[in-house]
N, C-alpha and C. Protein backbone atom coordinates (compact mmCIF):
# COMPACT_ATOMS: atom_id res chain seq x y z
N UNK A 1 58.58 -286.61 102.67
CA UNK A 1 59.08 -287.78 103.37
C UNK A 1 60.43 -288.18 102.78
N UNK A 2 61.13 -288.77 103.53
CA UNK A 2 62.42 -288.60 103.46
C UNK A 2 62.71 -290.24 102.74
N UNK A 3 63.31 -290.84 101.50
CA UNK A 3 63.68 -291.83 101.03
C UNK A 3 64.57 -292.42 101.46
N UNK A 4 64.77 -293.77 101.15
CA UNK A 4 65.97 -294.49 101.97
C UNK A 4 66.33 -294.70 100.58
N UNK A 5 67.53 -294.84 100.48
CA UNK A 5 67.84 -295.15 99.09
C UNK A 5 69.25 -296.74 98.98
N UNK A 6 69.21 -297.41 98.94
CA UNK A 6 69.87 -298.90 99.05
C UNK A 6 70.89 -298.72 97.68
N UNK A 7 71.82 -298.18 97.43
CA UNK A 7 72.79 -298.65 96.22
C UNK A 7 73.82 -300.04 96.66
N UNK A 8 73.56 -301.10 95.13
CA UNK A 8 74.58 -302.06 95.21
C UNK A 8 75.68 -301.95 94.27
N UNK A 9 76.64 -301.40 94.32
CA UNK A 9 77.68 -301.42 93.23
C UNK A 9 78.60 -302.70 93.32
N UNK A 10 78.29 -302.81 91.87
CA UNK A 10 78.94 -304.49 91.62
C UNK A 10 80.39 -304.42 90.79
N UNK A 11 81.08 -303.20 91.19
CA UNK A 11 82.03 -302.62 90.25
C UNK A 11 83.23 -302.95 91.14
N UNK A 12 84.53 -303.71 90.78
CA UNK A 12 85.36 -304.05 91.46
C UNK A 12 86.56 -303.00 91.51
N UNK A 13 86.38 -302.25 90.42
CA UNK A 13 87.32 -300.81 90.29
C UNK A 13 86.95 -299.82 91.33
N UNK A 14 87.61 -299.51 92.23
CA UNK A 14 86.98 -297.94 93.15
C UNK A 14 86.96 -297.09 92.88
N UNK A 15 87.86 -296.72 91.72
CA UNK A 15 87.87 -295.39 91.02
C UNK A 15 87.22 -295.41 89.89
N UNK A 16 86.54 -296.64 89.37
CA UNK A 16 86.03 -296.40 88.06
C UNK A 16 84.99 -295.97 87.37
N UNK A 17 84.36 -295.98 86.39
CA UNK A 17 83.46 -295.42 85.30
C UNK A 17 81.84 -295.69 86.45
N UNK A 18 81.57 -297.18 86.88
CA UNK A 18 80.42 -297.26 87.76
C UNK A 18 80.65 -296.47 88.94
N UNK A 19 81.87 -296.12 89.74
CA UNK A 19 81.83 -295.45 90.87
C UNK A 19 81.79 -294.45 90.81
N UNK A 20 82.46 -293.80 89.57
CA UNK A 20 81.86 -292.22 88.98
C UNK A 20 80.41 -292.10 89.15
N UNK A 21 79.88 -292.72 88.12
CA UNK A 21 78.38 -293.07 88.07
C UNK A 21 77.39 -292.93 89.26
N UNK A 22 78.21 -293.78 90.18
CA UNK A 22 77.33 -293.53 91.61
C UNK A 22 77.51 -292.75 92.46
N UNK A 23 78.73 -292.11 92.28
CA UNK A 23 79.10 -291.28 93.23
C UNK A 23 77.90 -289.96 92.96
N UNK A 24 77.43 -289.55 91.33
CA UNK A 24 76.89 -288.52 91.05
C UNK A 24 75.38 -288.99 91.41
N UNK A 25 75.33 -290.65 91.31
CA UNK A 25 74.09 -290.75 91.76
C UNK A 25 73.48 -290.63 93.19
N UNK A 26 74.75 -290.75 94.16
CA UNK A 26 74.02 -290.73 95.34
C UNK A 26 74.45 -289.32 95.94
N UNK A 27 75.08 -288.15 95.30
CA UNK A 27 74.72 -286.67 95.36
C UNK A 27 73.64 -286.26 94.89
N UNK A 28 72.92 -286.73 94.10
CA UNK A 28 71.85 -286.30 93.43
C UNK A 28 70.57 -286.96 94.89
N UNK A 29 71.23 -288.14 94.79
CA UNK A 29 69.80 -288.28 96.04
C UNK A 29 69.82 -287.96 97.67
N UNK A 30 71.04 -287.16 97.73
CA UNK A 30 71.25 -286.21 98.88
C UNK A 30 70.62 -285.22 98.96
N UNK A 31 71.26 -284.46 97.42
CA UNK A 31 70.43 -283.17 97.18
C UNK A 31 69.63 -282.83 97.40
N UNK A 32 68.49 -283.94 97.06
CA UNK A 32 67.44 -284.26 96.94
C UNK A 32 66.52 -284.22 98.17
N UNK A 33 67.51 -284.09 98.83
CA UNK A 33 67.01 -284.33 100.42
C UNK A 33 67.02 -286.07 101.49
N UNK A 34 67.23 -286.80 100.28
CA UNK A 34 67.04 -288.09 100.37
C UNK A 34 68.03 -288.90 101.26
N UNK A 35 68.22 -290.15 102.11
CA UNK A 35 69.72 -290.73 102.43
C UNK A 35 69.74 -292.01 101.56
N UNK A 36 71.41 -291.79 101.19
CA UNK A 36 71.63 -293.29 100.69
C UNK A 36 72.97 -293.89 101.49
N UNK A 37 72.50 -295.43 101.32
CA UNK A 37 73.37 -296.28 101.37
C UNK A 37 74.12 -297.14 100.91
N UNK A 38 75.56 -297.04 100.42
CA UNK A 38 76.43 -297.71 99.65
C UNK A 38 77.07 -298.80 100.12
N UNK A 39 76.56 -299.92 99.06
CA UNK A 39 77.71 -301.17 99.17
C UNK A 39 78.37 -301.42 98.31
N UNK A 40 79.67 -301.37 98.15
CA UNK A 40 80.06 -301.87 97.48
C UNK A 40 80.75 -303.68 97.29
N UNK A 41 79.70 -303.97 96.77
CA UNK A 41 79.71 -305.52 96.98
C UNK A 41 80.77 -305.93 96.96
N UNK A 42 81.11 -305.79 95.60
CA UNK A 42 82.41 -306.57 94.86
C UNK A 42 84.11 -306.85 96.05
N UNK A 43 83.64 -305.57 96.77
CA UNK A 43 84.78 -305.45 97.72
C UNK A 43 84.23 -305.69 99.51
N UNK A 44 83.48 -306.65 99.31
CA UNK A 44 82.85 -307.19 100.53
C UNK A 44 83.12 -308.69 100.56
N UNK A 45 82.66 -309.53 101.71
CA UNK A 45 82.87 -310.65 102.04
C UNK A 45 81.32 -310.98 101.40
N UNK A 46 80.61 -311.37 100.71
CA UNK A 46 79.49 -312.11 100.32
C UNK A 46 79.63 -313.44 99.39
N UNK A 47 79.43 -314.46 99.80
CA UNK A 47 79.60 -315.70 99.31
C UNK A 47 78.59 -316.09 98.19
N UNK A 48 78.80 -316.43 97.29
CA UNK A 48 77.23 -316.79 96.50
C UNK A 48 76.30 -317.90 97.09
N UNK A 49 74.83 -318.10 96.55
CA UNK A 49 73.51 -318.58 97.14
C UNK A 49 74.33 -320.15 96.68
N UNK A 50 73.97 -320.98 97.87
CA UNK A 50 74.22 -322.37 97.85
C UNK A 50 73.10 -323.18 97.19
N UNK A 51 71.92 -322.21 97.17
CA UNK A 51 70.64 -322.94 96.62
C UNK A 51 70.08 -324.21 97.53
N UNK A 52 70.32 -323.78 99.21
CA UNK A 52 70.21 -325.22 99.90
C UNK A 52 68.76 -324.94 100.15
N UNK A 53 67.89 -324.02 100.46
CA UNK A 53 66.57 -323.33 100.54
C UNK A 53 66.19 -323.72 101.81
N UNK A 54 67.38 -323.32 102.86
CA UNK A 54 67.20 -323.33 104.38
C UNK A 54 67.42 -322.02 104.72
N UNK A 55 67.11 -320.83 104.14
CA UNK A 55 67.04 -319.29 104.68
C UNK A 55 65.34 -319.18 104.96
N UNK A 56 65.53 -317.47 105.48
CA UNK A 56 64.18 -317.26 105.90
C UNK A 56 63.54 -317.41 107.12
N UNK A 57 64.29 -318.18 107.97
CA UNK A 57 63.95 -318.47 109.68
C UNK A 57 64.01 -317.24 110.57
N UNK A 58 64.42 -316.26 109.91
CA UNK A 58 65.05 -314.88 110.83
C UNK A 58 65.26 -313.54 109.65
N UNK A 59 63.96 -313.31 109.40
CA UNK A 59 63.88 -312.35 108.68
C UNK A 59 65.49 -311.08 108.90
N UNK A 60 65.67 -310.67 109.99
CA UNK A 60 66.71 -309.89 110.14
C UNK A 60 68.02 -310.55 109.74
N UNK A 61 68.16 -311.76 109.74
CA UNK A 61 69.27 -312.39 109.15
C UNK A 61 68.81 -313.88 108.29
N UNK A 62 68.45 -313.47 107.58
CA UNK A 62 67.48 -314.59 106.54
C UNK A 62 68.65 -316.12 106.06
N UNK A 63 69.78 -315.66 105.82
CA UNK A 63 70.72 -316.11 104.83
C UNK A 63 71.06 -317.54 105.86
N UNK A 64 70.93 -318.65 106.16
CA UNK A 64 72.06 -319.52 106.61
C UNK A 64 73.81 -319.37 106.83
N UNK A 65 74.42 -318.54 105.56
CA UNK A 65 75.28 -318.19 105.37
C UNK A 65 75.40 -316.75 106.04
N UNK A 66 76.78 -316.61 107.23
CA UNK A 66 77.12 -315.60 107.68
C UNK A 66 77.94 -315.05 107.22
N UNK A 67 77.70 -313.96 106.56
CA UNK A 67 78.93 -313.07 105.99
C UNK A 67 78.54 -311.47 105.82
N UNK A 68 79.11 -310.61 105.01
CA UNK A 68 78.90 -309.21 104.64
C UNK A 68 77.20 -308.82 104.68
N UNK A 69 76.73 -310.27 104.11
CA UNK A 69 75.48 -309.97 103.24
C UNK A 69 74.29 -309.28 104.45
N UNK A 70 74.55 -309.71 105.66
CA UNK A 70 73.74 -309.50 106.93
C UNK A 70 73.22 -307.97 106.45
N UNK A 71 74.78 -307.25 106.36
CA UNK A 71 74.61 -305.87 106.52
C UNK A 71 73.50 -305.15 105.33
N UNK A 72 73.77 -305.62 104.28
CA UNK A 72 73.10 -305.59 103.15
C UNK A 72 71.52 -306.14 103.21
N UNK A 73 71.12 -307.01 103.96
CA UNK A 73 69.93 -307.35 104.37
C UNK A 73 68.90 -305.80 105.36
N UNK A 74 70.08 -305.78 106.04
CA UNK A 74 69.32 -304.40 107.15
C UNK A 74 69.01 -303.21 106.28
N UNK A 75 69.97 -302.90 105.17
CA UNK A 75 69.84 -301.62 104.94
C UNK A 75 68.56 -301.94 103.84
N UNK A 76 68.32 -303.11 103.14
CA UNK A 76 67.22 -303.27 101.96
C UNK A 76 65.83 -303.50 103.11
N UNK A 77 65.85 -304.09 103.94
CA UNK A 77 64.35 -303.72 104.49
C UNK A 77 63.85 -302.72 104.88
N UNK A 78 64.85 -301.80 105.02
CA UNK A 78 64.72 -300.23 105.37
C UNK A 78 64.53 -299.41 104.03
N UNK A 79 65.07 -299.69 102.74
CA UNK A 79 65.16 -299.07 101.70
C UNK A 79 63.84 -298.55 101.40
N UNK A 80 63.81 -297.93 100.46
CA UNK A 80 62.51 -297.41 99.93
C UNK A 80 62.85 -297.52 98.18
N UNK A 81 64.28 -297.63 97.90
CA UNK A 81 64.45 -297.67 96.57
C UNK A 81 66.09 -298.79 96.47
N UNK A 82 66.03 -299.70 95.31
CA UNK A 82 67.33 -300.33 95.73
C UNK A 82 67.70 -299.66 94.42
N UNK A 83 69.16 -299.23 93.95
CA UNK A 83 69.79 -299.20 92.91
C UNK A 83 71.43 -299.99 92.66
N UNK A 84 70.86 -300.77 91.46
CA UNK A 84 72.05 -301.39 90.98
C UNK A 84 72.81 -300.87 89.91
N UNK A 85 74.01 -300.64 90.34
CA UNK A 85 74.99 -300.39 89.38
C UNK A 85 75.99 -301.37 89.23
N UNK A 86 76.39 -301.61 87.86
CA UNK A 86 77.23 -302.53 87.62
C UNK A 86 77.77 -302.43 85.86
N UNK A 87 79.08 -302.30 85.83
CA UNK A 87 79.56 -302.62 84.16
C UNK A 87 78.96 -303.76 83.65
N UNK A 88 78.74 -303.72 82.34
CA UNK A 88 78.91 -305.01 82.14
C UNK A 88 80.19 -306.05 81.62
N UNK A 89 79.70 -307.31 82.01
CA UNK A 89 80.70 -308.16 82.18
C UNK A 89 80.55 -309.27 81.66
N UNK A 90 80.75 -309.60 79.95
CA UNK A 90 80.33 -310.53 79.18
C UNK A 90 79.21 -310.52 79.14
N UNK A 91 78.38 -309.44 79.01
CA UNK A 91 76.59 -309.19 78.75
C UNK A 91 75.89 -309.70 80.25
N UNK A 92 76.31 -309.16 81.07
CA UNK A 92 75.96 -309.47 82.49
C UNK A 92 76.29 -308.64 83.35
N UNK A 93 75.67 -308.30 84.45
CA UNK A 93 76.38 -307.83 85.38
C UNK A 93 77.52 -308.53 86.21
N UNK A 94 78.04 -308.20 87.04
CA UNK A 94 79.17 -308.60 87.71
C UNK A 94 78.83 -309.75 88.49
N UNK A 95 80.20 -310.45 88.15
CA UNK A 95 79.28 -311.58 89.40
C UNK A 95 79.49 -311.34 90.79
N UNK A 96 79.70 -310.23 91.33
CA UNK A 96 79.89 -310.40 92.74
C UNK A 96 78.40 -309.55 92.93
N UNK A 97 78.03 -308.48 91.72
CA UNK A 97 76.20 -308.12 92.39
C UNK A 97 75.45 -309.42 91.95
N UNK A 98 75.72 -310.07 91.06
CA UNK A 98 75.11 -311.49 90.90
C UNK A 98 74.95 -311.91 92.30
N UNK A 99 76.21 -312.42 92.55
CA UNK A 99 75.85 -313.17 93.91
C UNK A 99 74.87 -312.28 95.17
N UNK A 100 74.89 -311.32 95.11
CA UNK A 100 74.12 -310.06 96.14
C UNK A 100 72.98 -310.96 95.84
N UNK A 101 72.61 -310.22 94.86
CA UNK A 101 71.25 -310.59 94.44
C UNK A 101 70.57 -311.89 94.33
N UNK A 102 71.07 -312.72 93.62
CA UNK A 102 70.80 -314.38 94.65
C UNK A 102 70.33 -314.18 95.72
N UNK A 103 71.08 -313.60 96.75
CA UNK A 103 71.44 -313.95 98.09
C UNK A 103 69.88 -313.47 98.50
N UNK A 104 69.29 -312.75 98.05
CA UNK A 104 68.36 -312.18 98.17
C UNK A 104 66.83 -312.73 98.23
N UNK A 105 67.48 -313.88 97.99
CA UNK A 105 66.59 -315.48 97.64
C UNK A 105 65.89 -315.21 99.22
N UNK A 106 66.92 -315.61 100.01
CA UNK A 106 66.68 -315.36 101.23
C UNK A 106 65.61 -315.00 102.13
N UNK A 107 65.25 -313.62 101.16
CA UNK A 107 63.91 -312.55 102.12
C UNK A 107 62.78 -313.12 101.64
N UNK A 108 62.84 -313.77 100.00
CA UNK A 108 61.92 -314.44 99.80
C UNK A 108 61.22 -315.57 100.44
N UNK A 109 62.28 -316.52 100.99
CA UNK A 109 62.02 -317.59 101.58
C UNK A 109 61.58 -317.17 102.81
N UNK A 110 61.80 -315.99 103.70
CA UNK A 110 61.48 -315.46 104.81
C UNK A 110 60.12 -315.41 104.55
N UNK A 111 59.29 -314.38 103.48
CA UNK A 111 57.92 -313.85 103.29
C UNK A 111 57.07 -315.20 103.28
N UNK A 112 58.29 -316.20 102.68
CA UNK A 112 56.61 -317.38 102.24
C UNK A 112 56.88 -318.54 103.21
N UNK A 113 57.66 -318.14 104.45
CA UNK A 113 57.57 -319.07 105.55
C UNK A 113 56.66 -318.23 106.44
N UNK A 114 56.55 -316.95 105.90
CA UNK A 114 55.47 -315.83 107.11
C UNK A 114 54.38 -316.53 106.72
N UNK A 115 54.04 -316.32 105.59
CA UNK A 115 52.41 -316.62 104.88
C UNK A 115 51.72 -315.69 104.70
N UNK A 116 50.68 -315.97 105.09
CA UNK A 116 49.83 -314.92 104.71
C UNK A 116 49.66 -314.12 105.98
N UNK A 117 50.24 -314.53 107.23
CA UNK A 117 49.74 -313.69 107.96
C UNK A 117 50.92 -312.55 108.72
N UNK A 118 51.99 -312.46 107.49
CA UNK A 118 53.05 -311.45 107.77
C UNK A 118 52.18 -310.27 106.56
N UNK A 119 52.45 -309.19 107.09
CA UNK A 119 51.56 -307.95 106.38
C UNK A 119 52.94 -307.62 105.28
N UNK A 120 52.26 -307.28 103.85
CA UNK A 120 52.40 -307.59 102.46
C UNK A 120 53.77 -305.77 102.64
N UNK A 121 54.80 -306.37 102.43
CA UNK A 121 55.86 -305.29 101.73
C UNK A 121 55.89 -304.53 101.27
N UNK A 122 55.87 -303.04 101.16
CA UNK A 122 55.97 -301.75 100.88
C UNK A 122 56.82 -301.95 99.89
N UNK A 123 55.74 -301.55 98.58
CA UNK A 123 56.94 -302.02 97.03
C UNK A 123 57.62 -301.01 97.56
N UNK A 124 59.32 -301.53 96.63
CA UNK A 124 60.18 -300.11 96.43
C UNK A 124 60.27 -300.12 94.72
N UNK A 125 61.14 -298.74 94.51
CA UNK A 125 61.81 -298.65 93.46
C UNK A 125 62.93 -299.24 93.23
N UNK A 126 63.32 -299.72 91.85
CA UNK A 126 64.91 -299.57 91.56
C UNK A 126 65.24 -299.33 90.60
N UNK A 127 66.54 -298.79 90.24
CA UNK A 127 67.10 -297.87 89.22
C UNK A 127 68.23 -298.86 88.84
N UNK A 128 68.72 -299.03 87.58
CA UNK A 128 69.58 -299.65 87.08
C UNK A 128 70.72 -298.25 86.60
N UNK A 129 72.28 -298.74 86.63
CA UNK A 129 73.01 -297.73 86.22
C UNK A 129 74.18 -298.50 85.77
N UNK A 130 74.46 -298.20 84.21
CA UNK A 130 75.47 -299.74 83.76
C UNK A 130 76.41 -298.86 82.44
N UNK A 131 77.71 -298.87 83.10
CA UNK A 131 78.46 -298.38 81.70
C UNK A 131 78.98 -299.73 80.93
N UNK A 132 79.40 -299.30 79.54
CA UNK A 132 80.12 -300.48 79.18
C UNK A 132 80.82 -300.07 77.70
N UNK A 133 81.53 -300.80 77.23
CA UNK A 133 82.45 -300.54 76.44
C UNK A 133 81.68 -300.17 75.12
N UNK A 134 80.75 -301.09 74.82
CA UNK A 134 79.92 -300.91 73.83
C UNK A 134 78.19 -300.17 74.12
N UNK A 135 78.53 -299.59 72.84
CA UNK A 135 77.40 -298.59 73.12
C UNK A 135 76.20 -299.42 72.95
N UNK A 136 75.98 -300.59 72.10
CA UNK A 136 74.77 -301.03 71.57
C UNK A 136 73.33 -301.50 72.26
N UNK A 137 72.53 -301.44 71.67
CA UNK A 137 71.28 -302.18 72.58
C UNK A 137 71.66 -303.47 72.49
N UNK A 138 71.95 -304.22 71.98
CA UNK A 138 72.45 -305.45 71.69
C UNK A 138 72.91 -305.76 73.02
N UNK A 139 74.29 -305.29 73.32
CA UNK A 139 74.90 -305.26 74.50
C UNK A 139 74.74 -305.17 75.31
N UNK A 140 73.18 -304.10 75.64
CA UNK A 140 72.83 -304.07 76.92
C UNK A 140 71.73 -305.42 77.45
N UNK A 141 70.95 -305.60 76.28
CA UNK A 141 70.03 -306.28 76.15
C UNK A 141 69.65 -307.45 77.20
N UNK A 142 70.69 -307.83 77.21
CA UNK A 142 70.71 -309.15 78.32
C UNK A 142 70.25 -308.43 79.73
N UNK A 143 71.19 -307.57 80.01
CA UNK A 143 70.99 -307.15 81.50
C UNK A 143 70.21 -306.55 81.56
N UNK A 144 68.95 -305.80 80.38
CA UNK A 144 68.06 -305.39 81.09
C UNK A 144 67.05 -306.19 81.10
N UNK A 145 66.72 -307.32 79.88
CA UNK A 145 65.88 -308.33 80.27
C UNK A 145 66.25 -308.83 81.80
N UNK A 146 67.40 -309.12 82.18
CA UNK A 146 67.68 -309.51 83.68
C UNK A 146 66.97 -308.68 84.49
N UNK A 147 67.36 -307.28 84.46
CA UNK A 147 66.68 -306.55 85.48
C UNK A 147 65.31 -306.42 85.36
N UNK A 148 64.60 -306.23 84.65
CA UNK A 148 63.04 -306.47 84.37
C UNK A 148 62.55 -307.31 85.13
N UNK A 149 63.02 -308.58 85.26
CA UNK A 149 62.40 -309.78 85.89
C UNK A 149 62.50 -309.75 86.51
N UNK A 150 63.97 -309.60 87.42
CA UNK A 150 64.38 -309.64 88.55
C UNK A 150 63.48 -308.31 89.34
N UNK A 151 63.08 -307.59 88.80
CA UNK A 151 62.50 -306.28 89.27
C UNK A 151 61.17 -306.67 89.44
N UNK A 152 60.33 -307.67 88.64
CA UNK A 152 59.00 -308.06 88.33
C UNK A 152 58.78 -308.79 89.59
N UNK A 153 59.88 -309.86 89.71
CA UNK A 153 59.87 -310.83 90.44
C UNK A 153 60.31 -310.42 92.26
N UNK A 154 60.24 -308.96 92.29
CA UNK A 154 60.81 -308.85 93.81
C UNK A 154 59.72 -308.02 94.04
N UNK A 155 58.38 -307.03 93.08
CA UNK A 155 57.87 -305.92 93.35
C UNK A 155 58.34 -304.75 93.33
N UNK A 156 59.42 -304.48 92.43
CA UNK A 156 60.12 -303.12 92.28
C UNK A 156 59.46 -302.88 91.40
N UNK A 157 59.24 -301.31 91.46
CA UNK A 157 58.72 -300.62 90.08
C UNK A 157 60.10 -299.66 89.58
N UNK A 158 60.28 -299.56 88.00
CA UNK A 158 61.23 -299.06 87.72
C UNK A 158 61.21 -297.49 87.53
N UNK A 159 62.03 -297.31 88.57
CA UNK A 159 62.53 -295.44 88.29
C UNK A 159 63.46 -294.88 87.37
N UNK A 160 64.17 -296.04 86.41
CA UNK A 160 64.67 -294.91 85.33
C UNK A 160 65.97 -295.75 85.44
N UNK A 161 66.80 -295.86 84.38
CA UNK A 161 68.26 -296.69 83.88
C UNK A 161 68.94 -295.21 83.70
N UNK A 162 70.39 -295.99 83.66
CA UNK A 162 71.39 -294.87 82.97
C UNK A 162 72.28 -295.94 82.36
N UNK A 163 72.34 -295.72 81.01
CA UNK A 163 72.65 -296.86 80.42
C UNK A 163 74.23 -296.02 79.21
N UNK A 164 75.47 -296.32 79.43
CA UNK A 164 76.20 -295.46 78.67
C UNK A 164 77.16 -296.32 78.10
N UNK A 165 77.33 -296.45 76.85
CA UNK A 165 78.67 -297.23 76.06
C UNK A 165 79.34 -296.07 76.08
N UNK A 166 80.60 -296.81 75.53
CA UNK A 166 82.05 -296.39 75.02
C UNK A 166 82.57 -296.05 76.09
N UNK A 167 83.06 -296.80 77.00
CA UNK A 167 83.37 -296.56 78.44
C UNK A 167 83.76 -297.72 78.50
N UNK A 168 85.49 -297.54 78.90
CA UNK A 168 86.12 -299.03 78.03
C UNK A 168 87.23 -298.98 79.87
N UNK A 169 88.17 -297.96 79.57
CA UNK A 169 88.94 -297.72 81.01
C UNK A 169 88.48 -297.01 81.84
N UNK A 170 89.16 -297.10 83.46
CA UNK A 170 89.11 -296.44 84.53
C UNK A 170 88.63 -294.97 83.97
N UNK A 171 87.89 -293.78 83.88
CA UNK A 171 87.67 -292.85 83.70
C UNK A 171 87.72 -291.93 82.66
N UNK A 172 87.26 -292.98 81.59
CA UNK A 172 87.08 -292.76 80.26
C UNK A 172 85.30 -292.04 80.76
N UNK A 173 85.04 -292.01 81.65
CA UNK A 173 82.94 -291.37 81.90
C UNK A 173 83.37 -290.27 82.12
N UNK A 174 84.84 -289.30 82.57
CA UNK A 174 85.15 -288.11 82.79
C UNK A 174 84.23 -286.94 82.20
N UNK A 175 83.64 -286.24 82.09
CA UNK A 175 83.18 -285.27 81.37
C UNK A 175 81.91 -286.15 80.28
N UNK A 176 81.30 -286.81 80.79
CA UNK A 176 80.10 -287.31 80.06
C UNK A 176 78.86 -287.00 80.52
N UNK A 177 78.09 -286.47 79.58
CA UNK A 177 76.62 -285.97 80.25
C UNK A 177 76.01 -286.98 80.87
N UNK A 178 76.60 -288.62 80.69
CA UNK A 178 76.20 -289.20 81.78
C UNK A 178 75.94 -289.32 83.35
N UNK A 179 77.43 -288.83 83.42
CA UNK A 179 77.44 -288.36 84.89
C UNK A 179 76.21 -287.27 85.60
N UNK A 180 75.98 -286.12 84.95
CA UNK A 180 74.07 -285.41 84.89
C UNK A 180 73.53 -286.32 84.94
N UNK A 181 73.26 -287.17 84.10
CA UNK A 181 72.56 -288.39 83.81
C UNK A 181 72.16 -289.19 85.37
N UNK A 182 73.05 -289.40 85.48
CA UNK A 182 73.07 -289.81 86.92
C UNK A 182 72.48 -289.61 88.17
N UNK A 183 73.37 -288.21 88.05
CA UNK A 183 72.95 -287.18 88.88
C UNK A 183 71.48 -286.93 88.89
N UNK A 184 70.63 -286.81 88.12
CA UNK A 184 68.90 -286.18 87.64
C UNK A 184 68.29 -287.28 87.93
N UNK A 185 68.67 -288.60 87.80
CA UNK A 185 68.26 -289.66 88.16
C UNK A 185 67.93 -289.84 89.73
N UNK A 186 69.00 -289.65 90.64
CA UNK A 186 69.14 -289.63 91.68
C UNK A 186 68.35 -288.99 92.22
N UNK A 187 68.24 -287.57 91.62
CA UNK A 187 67.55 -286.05 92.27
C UNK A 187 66.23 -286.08 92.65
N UNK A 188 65.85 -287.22 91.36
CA UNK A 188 64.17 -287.27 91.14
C UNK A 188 63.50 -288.84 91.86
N UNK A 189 64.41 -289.09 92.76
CA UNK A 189 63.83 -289.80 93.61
C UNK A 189 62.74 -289.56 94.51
């Protein structure tokens, strides 16, 4: 059976170290036989969550707020796996997948205006993929406690990180077994 695969890249560089990253990741889940779909957020119209908790009336367009995010809504109910990639950015991901993901508030508020009598969501997977300047666990630490929860808290089960320091400029990931890394990640979807 054939995977849907949802990538959010929260990387504002187009040529850089995360778009390397994904580029090998979503060959790998071609290969694989699999389709994916790329957003790249950071370079989209998506506004961050107002926190007004008037979404959810229209599952196909959950958000109050009309913007990019619509599109990004269609392709995650279809997904079968979401993957986030993002540098980090002061021990965080980016704030423009920040704001994605908020936004995401949305489907929630959709499910628990269904109730109980909308039939229960086909968990997916998701894969985290994060370069950054520093190699340390320290450094990563934050964002993967983030993603854990955020993963706990949506029903994702986790398929596997690619987690790489010393990746400071535009294409300093050139020739890093990360990029495999990536790639094998993808494959084994």
């Amino acid at each position: 059976m054939t995977k849907k695969v949802l990538v959010l890249n929260g990387s504002p560089r187009r040529n850089g170290n995360t778009a390397m990253l994904v580029e090998q990741f979503v060959k790998g889940v071609q290969d694989a036989g699999n389709e994916a779909e790329r957003f790249d957020v950071a370079l989209m119209d998506i506004a961050p969550c107002r926190g007004c908790l008037g979404g959810g009336n229209d599952p196909a367009s959950p958000c109050v707020q009309k913007d990019d995010m619509d599109a990004v809504y269609a392709a995650y109910l279809k997904a079968d796996v979401v993957a986030l990639a993002s540098p980090v950015y002061c021990w965080s991901i980016t704030a423009q997948l920040k704001a994605t993901l908020d936004r995401l508030f949305a489907l929630m508020e959709a499910g628990m205006k269904a109730g109980a009598a909308a039939p229960a969501p086909q968990p997916k997977s998701s894969v985290l993929i994060m370069p950054a300047e520093d190699a340390s666990y320290r450094n990563f630490a934050p964002v993967v406690t983030y993603y854990e929860a955020l993963a706990a808290r949506m029903g994702w089960l986790d398929a596997g990180r690619v987690l790489v320091g010393g990746m400071y400029l535009a294409g300093d990931i050139a020739g890093s077994p990360a990029l495999d890394e990536a790639y094998q990640l993808g494959a084994s979807l």
